[in-house]
PDB file of N, CA and C in Angstrom:
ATOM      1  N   UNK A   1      -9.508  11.092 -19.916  1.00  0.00           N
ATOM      2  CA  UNK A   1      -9.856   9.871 -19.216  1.00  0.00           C
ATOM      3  C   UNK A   1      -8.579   9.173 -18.761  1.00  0.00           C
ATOM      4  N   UNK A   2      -8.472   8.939 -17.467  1.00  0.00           N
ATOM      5  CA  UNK A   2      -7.578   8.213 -17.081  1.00  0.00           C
ATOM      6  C   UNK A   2      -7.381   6.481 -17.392  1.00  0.00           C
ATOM      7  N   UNK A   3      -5.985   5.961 -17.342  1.00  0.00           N
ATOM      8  CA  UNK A   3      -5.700   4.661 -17.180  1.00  0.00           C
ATOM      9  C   UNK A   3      -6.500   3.749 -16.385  1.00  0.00           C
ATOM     10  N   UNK A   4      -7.295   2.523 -16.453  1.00  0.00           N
ATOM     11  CA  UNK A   4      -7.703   1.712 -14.973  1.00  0.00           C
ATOM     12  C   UNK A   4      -6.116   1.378 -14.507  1.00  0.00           C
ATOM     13  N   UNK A   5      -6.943   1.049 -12.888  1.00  0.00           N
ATOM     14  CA  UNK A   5      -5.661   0.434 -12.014  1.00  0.00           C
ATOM     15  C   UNK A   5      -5.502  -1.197 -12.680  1.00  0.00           C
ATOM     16  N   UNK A   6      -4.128  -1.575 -12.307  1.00  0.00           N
ATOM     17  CA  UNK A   6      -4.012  -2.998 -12.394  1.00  0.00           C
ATOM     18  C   UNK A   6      -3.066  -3.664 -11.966  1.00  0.00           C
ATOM     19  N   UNK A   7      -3.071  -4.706 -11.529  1.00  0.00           N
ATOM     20  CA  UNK A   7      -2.223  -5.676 -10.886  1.00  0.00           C
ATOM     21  C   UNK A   7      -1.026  -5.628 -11.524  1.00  0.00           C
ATOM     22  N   UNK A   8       0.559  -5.359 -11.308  1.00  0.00           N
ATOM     23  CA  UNK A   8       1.266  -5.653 -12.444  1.00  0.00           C
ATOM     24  C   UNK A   8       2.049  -7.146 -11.170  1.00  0.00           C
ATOM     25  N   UNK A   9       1.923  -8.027 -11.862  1.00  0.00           N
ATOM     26  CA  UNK A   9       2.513  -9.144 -10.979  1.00  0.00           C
ATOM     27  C   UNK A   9       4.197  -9.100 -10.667  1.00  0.00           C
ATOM     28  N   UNK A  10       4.944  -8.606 -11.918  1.00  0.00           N
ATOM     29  CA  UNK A  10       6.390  -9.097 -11.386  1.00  0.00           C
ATOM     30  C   UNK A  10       7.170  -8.187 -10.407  1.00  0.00           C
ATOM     31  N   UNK A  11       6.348  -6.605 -10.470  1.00  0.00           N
ATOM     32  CA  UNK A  11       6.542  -5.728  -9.365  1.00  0.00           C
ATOM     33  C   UNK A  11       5.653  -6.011  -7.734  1.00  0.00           C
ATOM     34  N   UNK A  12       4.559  -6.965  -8.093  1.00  0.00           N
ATOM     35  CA  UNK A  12       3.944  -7.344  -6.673  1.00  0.00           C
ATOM     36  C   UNK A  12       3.320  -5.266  -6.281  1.00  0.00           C
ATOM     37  N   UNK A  13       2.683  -5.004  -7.512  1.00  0.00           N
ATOM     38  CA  UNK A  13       2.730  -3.562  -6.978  1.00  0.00           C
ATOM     39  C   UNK A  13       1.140  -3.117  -7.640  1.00  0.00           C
ATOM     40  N   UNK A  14       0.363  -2.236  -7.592  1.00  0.00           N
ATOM     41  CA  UNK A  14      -0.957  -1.947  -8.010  1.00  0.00           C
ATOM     42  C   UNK A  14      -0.319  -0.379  -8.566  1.00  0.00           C
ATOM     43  N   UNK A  15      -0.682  -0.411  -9.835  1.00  0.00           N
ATOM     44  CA  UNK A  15      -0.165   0.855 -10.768  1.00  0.00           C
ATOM     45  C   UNK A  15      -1.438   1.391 -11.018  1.00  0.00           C
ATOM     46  N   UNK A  16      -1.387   2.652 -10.995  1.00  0.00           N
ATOM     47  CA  UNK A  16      -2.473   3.854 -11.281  1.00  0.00           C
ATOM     48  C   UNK A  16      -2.099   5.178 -11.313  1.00  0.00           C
ATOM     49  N   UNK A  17      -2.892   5.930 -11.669  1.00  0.00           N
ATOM     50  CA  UNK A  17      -2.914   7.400 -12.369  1.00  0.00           C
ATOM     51  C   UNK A  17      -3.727   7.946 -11.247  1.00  0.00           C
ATOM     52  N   UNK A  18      -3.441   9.356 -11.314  1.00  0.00           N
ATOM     53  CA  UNK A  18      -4.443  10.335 -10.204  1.00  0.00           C
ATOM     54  C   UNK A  18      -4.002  11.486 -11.775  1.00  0.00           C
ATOM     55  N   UNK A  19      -4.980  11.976 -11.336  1.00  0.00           N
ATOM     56  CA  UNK A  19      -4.961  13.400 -12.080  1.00  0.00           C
ATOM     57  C   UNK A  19      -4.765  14.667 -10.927  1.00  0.00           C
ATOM     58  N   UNK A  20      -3.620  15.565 -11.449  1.00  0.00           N
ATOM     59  CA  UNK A  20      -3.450  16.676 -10.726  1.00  0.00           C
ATOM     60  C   UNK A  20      -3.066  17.607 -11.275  1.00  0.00           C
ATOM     61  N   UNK A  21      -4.071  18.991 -11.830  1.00  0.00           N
ATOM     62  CA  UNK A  21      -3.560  20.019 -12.332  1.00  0.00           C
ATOM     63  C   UNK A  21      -4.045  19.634 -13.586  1.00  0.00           C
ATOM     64  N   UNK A  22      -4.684  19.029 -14.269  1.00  0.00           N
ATOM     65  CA  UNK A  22      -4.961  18.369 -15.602  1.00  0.00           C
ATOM     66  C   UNK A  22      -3.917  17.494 -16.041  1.00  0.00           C
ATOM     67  N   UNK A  23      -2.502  17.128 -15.348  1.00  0.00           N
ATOM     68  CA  UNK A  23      -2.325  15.911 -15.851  1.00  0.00           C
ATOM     69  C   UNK A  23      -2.035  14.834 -15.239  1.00  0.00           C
ATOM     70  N   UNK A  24      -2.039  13.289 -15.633  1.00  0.00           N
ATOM     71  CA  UNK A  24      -2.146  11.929 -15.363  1.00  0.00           C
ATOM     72  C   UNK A  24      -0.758  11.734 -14.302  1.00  0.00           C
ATOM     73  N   UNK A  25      -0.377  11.534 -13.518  1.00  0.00           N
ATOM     74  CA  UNK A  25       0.641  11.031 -12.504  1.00  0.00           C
ATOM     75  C   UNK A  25       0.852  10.168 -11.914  1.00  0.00           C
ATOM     76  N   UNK A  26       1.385   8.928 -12.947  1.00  0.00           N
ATOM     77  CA  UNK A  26       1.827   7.921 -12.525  1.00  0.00           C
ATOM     78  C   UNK A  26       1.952   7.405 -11.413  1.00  0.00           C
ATOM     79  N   UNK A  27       1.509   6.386 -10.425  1.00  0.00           N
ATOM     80  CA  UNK A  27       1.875   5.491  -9.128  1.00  0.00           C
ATOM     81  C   UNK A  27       1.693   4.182  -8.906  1.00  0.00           C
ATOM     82  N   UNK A  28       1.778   3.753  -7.609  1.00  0.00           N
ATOM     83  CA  UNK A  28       2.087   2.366  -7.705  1.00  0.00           C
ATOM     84  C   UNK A  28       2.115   2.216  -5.722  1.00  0.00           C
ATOM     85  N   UNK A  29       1.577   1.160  -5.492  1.00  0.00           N
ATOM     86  CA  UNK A  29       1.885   0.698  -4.697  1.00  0.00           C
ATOM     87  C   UNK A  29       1.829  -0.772  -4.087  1.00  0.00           C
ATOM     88  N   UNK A  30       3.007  -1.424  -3.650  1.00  0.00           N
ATOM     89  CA  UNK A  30       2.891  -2.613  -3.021  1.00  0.00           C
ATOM     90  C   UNK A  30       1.946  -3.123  -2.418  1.00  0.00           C
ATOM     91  N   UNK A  31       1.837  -4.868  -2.813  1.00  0.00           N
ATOM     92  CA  UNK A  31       1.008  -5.764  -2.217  1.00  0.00           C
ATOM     93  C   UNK A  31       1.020  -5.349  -0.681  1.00  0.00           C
ATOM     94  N   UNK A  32       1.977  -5.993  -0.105  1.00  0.00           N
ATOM     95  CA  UNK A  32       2.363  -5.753   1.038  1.00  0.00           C
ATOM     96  C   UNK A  32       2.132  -4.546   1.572  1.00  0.00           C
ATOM     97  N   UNK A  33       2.411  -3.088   1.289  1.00  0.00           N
ATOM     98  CA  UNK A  33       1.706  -2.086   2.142  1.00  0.00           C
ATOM     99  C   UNK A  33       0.168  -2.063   1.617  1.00  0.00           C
ATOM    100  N   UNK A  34      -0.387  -2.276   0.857  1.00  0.00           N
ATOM    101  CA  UNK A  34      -1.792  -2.405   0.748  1.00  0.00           C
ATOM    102  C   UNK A  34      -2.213  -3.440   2.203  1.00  0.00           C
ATOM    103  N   UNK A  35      -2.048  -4.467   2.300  1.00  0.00           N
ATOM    104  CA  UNK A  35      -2.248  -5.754   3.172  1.00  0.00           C
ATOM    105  C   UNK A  35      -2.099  -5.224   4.394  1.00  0.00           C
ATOM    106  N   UNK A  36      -0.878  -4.612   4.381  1.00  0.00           N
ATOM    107  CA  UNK A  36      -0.671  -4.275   6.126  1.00  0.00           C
ATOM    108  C   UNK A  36      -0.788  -2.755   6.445  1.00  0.00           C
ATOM    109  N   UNK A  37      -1.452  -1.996   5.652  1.00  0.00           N
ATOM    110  CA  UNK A  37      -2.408  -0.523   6.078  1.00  0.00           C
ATOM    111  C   UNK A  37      -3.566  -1.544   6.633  1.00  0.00           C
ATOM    112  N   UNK A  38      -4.333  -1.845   5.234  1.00  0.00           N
ATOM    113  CA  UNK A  38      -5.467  -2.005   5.224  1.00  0.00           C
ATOM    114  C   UNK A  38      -6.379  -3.099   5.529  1.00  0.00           C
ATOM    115  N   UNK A  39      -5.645  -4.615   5.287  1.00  0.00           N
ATOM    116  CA  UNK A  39      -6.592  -5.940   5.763  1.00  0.00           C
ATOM    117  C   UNK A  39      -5.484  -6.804   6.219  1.00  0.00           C
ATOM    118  N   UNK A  40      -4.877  -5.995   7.568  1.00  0.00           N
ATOM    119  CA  UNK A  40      -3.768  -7.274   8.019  1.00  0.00           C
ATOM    120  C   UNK A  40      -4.148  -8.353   8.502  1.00  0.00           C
ATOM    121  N   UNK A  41      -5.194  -8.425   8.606  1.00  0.00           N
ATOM    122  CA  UNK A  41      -5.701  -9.801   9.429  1.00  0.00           C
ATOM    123  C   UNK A  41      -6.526 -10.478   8.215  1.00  0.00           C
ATOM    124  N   UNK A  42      -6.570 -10.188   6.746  1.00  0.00           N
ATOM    125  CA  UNK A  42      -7.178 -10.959   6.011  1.00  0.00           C
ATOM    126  C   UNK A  42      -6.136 -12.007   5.796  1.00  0.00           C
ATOM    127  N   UNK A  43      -6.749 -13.151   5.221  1.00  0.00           N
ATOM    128  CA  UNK A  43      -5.552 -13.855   4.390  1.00  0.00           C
ATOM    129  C   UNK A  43      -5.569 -14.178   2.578  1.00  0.00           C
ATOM    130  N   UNK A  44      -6.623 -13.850   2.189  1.00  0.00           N
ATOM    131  CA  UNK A  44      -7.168 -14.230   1.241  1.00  0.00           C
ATOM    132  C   UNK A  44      -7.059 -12.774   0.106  1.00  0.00           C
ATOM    133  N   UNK A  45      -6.518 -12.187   0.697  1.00  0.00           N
ATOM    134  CA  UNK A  45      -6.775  -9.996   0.319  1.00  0.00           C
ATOM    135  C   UNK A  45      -6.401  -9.758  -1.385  1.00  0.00           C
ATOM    136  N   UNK A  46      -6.658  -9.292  -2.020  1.00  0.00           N
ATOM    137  CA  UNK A  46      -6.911  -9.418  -3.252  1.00  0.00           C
ATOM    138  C   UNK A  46      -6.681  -7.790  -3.203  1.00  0.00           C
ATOM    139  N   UNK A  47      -4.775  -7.445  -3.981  1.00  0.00           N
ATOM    140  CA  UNK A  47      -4.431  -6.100  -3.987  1.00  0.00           C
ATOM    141  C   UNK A  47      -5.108  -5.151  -4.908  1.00  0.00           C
ATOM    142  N   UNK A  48      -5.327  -5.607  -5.736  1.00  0.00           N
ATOM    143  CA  UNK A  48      -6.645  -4.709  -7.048  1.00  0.00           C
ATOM    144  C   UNK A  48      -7.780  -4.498  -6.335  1.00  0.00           C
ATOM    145  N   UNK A  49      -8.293  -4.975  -5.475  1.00  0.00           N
ATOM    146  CA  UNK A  49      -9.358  -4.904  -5.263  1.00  0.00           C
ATOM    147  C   UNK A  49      -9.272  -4.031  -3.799  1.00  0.00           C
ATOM    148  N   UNK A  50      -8.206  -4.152  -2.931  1.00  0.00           N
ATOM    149  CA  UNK A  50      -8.300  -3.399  -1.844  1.00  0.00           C
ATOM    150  C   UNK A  50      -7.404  -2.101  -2.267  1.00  0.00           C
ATOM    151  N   UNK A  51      -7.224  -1.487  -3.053  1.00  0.00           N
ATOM    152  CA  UNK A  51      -6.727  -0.522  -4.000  1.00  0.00           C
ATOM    153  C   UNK A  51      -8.130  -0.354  -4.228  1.00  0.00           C
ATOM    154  N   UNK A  52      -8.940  -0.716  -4.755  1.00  0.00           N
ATOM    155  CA  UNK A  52     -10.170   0.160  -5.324  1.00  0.00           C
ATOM    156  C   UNK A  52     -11.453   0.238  -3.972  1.00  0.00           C
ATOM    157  N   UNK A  53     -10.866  -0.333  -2.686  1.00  0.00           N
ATOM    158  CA  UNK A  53     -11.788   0.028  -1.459  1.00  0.00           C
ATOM    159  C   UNK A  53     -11.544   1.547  -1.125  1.00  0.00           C
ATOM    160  N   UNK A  54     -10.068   1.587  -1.254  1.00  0.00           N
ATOM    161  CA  UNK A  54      -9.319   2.809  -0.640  1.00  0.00           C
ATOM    162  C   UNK A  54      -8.941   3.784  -1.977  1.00  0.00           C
ATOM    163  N   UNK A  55      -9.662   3.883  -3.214  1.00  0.00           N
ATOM    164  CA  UNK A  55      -8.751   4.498  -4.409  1.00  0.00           C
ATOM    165  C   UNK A  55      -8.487   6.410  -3.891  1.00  0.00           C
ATOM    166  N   UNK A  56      -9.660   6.512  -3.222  1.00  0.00           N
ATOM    167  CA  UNK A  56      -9.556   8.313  -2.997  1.00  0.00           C
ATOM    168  C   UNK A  56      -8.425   8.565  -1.965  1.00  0.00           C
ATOM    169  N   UNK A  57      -8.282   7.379  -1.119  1.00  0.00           N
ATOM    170  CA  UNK A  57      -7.044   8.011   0.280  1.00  0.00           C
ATOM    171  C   UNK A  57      -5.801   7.637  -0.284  1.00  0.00           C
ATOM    172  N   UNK A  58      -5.489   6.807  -1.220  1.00  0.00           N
ATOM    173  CA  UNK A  58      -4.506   6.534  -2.054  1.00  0.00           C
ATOM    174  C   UNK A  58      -4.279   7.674  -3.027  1.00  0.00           C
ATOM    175  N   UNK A  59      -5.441   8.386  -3.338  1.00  0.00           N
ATOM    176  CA  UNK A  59      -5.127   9.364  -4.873  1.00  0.00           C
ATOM    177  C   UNK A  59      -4.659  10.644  -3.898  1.00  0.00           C
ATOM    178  N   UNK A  60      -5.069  10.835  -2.559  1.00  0.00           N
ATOM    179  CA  UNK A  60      -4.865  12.131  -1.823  1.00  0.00           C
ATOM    180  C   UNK A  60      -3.712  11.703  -1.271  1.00  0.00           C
ATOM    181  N   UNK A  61      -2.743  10.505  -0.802  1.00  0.00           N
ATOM    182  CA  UNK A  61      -1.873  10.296  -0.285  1.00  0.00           C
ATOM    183  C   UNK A  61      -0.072  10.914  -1.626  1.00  0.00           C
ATOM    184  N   UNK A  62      -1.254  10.615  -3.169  1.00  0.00           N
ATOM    185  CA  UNK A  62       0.002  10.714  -4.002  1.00  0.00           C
ATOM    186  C   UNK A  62      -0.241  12.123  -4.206  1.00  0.00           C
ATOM    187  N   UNK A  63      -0.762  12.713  -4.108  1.00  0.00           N
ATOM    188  CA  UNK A  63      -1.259  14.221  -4.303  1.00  0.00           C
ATOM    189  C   UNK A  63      -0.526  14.979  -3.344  1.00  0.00           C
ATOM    190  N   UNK A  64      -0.247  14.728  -2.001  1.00  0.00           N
ATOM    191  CA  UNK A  64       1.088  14.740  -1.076  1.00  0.00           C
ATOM    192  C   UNK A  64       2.067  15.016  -1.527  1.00  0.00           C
ATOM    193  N   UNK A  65       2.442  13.385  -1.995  1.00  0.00           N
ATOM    194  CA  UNK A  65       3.840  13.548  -2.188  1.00  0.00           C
ATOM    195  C   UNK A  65       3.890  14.493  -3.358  1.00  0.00           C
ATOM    196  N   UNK A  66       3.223  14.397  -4.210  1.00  0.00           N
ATOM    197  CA  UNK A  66       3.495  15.665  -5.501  1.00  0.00           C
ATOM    198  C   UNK A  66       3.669  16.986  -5.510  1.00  0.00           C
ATOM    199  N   UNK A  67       2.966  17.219  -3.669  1.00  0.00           N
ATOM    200  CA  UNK A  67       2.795  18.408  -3.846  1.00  0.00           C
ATOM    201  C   UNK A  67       4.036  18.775  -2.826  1.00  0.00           C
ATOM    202  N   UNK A  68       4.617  17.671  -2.315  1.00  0.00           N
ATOM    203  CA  UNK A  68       6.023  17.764  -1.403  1.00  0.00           C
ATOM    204  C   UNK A  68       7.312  17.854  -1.979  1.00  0.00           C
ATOM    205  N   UNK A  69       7.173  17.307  -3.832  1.00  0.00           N
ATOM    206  CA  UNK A  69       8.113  17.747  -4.558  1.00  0.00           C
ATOM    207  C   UNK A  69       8.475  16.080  -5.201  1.00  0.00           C
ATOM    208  N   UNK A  70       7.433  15.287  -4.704  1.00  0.00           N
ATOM    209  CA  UNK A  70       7.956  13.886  -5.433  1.00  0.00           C
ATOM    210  C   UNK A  70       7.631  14.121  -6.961  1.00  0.00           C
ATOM    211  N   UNK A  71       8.637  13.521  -7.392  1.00  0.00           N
ATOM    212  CA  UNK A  71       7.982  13.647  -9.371  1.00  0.00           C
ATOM    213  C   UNK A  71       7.708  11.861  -9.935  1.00  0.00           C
ATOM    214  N   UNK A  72       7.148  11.768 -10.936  1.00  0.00           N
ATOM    215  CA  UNK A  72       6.340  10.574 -11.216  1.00  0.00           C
ATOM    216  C   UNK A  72       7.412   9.501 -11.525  1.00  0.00           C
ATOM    217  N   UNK A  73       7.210   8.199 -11.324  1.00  0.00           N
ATOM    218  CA  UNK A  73       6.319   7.663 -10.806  1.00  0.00           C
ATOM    219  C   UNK A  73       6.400   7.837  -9.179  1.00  0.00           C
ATOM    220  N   UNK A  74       5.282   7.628  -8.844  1.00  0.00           N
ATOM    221  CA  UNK A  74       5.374   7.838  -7.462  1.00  0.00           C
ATOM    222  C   UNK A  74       4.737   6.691  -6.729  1.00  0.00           C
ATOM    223  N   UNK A  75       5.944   6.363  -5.604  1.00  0.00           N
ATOM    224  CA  UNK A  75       6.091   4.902  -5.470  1.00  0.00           C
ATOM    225  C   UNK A  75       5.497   5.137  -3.597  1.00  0.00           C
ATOM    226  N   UNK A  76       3.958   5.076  -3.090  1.00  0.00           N
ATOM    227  CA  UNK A  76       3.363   5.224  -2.066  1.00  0.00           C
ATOM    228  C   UNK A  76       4.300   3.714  -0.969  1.00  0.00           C
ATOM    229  N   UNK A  77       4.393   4.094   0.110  1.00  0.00           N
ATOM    230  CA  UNK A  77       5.038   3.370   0.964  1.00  0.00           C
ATOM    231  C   UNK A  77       3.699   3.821   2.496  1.00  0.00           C
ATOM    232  N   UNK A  78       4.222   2.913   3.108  1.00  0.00           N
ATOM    233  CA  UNK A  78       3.481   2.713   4.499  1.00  0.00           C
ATOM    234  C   UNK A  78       3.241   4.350   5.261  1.00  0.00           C
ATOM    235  N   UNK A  79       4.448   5.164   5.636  1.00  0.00           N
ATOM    236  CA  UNK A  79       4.384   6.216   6.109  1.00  0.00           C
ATOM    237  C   UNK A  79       3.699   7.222   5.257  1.00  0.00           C
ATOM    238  N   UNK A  80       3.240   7.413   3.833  1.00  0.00           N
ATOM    239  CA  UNK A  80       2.243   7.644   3.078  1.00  0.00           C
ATOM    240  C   UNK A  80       1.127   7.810   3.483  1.00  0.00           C
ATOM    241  N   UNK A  81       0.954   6.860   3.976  1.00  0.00           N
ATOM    242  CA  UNK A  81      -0.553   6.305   4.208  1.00  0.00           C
ATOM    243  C   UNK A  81      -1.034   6.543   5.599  1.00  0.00           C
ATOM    244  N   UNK A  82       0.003   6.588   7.136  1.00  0.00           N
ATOM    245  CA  UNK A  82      -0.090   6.694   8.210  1.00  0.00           C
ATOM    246  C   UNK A  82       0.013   8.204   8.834  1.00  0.00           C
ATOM    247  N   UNK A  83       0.499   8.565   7.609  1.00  0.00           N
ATOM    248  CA  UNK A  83       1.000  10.393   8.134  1.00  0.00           C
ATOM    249  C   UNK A  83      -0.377  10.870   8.252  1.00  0.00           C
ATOM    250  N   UNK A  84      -1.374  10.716   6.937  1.00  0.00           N
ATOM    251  CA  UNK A  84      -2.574  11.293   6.765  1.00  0.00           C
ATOM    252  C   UNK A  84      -3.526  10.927   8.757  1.00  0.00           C
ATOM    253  N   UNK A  85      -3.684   9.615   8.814  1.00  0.00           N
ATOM    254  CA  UNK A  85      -4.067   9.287   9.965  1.00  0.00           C
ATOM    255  C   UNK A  85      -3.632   9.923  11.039  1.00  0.00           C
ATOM    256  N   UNK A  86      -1.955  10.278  11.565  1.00  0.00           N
ATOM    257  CA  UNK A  86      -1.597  10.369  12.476  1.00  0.00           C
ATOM    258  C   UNK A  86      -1.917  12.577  13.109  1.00  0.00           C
ATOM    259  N   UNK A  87      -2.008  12.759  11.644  1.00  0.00           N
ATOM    260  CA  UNK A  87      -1.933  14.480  11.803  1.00  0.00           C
ATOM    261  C   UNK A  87      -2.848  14.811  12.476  1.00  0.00           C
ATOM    262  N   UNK A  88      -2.781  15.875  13.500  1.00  0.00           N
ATOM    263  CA  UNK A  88      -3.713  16.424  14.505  1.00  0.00           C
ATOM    264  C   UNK A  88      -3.411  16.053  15.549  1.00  0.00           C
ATOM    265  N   UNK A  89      -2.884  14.355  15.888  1.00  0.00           N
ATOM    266  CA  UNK A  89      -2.674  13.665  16.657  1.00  0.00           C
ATOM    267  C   UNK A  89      -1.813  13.832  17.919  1.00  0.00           C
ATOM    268  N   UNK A  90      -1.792  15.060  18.776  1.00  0.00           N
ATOM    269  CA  UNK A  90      -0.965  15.267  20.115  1.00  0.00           C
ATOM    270  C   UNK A  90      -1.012  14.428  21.042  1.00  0.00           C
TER     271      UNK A  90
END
């Protein structure tokens, strides 16, 4: 059984686990790229919670980098998140 996600405030960052291969792999990602992937025009956006709108494109985004050679913790950034979108894209 994995960790829940959770707010850690003094990193401003949403920490969670994906499982890959049978084991737990640490991540994390910023308020701020949560906000401006996903509800840039909210103002009110609540990062725990828009982390658990998106938890599967977030768990396949760190599954990426793991499988690109990032090792844990693995710290998701904007181009993370836009590569998946942009592929196919000629």
């Amino acid at each position: 059984m994995s960790n829940p996600p959770f707010f850690h405030e003094a990193s401003g960052s949403v920490h969670f686990w994906v499982t890959i291969d049978g084991t737990l792999v640490g991540a994390s990602i910023g308020k701020e790229t949560l906000h401006y992937c996903y509800r840039s025009t909210a103002i009110d956006d609540q990062p725990l919670e828009t982390y658990q709108l998106h938890a599967q494109e977030l768990d396949a985004a760190v599954r990426r980098r793991v499988a690109g050679g990032s090792v844990e913790p693995v710290m998701l950034r904007d181009y993370d998140l836009h590569e998946a979108v942009g592929k196919g894209i000629e």
